[in-house]
N, C-alpha and C. Protein backbone atom coordinates (compact mmCIF):
# COMPACT_ATOMS: atom_id res chain seq x y z
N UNK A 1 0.82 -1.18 0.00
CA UNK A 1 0.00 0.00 0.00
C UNK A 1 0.87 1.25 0.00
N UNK A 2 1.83 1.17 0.81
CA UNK A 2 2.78 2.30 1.01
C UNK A 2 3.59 2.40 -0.90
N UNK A 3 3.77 1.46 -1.54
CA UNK A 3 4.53 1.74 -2.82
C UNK A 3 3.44 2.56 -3.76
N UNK A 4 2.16 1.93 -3.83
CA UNK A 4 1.41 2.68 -4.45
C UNK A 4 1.15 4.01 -3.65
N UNK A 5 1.04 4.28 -2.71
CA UNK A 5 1.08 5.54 -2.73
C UNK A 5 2.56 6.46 -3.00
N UNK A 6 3.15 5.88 -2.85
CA UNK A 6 4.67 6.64 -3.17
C UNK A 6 4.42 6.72 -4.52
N UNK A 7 3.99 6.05 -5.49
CA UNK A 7 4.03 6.28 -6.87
C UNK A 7 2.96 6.99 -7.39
N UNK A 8 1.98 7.11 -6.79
CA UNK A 8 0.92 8.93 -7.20
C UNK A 8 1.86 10.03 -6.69
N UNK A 9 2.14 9.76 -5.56
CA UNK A 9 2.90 11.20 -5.19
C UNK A 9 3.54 11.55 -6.18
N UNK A 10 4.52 10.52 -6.47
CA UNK A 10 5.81 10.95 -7.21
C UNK A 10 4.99 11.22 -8.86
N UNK A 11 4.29 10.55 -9.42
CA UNK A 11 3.52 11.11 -10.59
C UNK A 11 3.08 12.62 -10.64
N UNK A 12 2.26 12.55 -9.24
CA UNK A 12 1.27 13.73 -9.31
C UNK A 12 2.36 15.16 -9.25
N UNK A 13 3.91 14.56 -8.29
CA UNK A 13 4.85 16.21 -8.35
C UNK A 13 5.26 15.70 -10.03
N UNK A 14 5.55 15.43 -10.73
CA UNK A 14 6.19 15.25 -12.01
C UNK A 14 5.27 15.89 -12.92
N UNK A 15 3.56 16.23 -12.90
CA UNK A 15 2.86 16.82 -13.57
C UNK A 15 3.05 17.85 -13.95
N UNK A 16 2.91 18.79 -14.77
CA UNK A 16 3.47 20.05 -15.27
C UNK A 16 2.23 20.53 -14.54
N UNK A 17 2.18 22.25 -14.52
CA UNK A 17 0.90 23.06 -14.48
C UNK A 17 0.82 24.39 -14.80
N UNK A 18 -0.18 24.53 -15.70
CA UNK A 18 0.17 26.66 -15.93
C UNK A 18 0.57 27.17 -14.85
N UNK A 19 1.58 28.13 -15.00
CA UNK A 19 2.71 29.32 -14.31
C UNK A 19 3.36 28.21 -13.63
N UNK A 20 3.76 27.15 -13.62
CA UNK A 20 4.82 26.80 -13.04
C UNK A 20 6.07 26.71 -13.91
N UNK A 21 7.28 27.53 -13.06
CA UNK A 21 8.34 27.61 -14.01
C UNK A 21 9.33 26.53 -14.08
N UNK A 22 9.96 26.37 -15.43
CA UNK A 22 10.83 25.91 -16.08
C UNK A 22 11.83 26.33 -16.80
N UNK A 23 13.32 25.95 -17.19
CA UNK A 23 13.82 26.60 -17.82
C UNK A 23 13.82 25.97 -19.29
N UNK A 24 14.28 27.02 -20.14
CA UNK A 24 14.18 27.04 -21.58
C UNK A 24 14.57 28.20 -22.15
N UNK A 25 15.26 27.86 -23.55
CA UNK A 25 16.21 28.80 -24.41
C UNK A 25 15.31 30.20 -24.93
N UNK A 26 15.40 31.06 -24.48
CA UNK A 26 14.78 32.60 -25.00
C UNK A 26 15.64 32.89 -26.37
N UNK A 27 14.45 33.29 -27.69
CA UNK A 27 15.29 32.94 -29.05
C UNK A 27 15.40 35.05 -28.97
N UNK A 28 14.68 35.84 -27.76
CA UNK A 28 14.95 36.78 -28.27
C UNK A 28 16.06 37.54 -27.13
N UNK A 29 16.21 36.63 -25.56
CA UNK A 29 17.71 36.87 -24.81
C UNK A 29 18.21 35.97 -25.07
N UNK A 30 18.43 34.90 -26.35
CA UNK A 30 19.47 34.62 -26.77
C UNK A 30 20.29 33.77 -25.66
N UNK A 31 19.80 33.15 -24.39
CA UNK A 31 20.11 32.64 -23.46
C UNK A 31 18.94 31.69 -22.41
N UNK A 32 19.66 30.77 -22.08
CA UNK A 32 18.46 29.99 -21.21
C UNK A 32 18.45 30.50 -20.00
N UNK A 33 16.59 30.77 -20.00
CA UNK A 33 16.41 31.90 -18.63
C UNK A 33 15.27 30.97 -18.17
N UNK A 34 14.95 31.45 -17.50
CA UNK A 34 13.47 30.48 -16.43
C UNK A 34 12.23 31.38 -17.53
N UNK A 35 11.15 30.38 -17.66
CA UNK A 35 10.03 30.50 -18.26
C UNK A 35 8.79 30.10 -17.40
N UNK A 36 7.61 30.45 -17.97
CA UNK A 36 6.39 30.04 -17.42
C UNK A 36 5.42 29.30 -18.51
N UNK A 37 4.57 28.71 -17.83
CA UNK A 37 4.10 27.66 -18.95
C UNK A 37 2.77 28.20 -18.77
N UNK A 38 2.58 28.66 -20.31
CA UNK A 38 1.73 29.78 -20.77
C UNK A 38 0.52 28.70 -21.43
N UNK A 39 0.81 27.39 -22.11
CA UNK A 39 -0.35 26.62 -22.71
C UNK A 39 0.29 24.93 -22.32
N UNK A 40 -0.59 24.07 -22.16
CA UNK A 40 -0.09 22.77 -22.06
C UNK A 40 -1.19 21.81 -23.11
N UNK A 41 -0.35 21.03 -23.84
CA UNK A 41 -0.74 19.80 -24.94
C UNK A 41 -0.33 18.56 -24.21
N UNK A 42 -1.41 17.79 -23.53
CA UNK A 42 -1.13 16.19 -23.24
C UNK A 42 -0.01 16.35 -22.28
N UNK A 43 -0.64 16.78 -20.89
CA UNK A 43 -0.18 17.24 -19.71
C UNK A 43 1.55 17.55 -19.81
N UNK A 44 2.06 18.33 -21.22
CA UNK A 44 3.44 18.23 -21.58
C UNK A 44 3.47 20.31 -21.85
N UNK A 45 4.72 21.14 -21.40
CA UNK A 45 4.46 22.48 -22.14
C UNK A 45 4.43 22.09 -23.50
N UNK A 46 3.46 23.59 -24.00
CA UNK A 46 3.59 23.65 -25.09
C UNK A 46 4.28 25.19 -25.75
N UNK A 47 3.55 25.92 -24.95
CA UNK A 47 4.01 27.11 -24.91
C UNK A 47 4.37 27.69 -23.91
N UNK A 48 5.82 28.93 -23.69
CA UNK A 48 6.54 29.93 -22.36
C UNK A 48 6.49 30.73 -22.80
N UNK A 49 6.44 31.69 -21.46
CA UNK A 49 6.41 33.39 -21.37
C UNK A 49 7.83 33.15 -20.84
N UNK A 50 9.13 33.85 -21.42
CA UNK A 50 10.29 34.22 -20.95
C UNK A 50 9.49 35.04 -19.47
N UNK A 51 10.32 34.68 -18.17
CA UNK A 51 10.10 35.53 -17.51
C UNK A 51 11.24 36.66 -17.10
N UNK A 52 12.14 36.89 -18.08
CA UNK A 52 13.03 38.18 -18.25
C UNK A 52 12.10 39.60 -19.17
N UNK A 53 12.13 38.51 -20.80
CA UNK A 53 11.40 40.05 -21.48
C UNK A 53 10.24 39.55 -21.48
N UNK A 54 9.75 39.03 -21.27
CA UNK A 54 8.04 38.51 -21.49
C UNK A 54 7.84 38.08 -22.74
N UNK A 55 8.46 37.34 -23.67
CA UNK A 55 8.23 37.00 -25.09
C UNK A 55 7.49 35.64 -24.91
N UNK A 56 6.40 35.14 -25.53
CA UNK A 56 5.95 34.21 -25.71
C UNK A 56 6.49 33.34 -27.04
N UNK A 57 7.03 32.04 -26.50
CA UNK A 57 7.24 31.14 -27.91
C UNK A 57 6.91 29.79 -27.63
N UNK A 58 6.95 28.74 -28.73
CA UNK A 58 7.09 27.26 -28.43
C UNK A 58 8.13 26.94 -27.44
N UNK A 59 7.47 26.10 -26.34
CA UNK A 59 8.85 25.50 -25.76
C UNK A 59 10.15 24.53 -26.34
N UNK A 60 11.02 24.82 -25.95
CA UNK A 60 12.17 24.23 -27.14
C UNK A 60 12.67 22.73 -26.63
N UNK A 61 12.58 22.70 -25.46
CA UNK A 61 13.40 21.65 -24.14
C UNK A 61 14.42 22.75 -24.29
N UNK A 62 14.97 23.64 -24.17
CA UNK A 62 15.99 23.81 -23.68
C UNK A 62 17.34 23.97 -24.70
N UNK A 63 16.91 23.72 -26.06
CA UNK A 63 17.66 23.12 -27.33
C UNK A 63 17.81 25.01 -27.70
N UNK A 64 18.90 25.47 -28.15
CA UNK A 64 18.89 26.63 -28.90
C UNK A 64 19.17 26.02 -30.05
N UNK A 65 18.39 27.06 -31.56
CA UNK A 65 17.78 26.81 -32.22
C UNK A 65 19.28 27.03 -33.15
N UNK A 66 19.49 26.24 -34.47
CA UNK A 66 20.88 26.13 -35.19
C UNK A 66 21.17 27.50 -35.59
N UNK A 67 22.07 27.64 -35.61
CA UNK A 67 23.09 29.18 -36.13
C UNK A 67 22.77 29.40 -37.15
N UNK A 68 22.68 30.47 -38.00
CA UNK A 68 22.91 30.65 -39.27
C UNK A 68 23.81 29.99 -40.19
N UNK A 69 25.31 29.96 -39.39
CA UNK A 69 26.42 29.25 -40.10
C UNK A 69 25.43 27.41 -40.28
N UNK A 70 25.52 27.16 -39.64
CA UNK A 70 25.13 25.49 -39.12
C UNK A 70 23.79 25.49 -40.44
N UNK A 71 22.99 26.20 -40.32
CA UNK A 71 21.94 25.99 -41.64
C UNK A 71 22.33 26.20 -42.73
N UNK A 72 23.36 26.73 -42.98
CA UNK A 72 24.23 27.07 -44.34
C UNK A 72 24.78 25.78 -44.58
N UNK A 73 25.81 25.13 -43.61
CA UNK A 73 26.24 24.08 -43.67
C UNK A 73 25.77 22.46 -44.32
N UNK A 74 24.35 22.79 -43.73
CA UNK A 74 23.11 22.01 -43.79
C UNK A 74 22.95 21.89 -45.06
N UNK A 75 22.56 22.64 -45.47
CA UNK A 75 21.79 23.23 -46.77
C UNK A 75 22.82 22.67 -48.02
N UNK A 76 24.11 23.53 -47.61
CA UNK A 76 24.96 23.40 -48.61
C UNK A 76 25.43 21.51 -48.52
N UNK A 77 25.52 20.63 -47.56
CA UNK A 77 25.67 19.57 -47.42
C UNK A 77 24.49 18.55 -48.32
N UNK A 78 23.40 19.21 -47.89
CA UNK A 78 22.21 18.03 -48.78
C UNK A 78 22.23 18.59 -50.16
N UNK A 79 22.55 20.24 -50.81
CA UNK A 79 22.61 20.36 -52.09
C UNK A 79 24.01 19.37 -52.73
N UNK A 80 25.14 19.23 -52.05
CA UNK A 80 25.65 18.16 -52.57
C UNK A 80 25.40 16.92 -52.66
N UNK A 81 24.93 16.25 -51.50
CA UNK A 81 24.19 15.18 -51.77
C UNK A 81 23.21 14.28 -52.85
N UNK A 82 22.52 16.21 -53.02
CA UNK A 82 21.37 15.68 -54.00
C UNK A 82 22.26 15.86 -55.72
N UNK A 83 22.97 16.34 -55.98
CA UNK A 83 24.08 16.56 -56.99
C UNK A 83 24.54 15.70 -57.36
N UNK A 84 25.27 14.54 -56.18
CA UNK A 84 25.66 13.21 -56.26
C UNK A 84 27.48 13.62 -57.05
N UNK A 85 28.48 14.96 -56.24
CA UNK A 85 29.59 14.92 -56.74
C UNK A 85 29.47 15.69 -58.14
N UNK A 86 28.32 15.59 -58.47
CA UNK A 86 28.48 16.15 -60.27
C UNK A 86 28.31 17.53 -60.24
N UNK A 87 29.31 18.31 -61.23
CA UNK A 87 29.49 20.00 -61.44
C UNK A 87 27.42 20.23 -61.48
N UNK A 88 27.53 21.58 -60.99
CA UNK A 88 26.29 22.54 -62.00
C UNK A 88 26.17 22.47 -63.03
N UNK A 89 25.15 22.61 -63.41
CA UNK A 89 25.25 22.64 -65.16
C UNK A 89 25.60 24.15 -65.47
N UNK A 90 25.57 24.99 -64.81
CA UNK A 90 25.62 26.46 -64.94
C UNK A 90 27.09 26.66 -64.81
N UNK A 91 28.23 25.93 -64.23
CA UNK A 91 28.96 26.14 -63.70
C UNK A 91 30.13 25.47 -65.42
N UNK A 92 31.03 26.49 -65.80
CA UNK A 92 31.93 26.07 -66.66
C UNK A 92 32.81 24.74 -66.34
N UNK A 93 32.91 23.40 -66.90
CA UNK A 93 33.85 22.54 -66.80
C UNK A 93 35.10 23.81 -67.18
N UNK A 94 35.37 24.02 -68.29
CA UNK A 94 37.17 24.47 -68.84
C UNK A 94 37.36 25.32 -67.51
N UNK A 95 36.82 25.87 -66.53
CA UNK A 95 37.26 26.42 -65.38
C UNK A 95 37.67 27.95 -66.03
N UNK A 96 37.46 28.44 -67.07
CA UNK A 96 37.19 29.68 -67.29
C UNK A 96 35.64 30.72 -66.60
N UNK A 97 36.42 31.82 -66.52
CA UNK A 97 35.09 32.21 -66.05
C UNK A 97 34.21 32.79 -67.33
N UNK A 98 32.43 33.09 -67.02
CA UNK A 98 31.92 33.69 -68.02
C UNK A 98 32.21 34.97 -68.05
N UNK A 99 31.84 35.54 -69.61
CA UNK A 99 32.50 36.89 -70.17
C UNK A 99 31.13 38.05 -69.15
N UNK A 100 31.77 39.34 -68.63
CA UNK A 100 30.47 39.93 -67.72
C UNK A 100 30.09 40.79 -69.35
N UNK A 101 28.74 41.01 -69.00
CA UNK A 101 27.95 41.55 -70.15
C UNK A 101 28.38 43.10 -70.26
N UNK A 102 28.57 43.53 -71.61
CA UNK A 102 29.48 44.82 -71.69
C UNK A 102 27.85 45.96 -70.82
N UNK A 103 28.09 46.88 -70.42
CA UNK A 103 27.09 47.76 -70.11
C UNK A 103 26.91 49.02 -71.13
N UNK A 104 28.52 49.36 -72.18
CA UNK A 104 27.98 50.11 -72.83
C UNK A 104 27.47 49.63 -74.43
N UNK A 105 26.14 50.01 -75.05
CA UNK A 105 25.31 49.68 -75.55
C UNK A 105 25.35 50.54 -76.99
């Protein structure tokens, strides 16, 4: 009797609940600050109020969101991928460059 009740307790503190705080990555202080849990989906956050500037966003877990560099990286990694090693077609094999278009007319 005593285990089952030890195991509601311990469920029932593990429950989330609006305004109880948590921490999580603020995408506009750019730093993980304590938040409040502004909406909940399937007793899980869904949405925080930074409680520094007050910005409301999706909760992240805690994850800051990839760099600019890192999505470049990304990007430029699966456009090779999908290329499969092979030049542009736009891009000269003889490794000359194209002629720039004269401007006077």
């Amino acid at each position: 009797m005593f285990l089952i009740y030890l195991r509601l307790t311990v469920l029932r503190m593990s429950e989330q609940r609006l305004g109880d705080v948590i921490d999580d990555h603020c995408v506009k202080c750019r730093r993980i600050t304590n938040h409040s849990i502004v909406s909940l989906v399937n007793g899980e956050a869904a949405k925080v109020r930074c409680r520094t500037c007050y910005h409301d966003h999706d909760y992240r877990h805690e994850q800051a969101p990839p760099s600019k560099k890192e999505l470049k990286k990304a990007e430029m990694q699966s456009a090779l991928a999908a290329d499969n090693g092979q030049p542009a077609e736009d891009t000269l094999e003889s490794g000359k460059k194209p002629k720039a278009k004269s401007e006077h007319a």
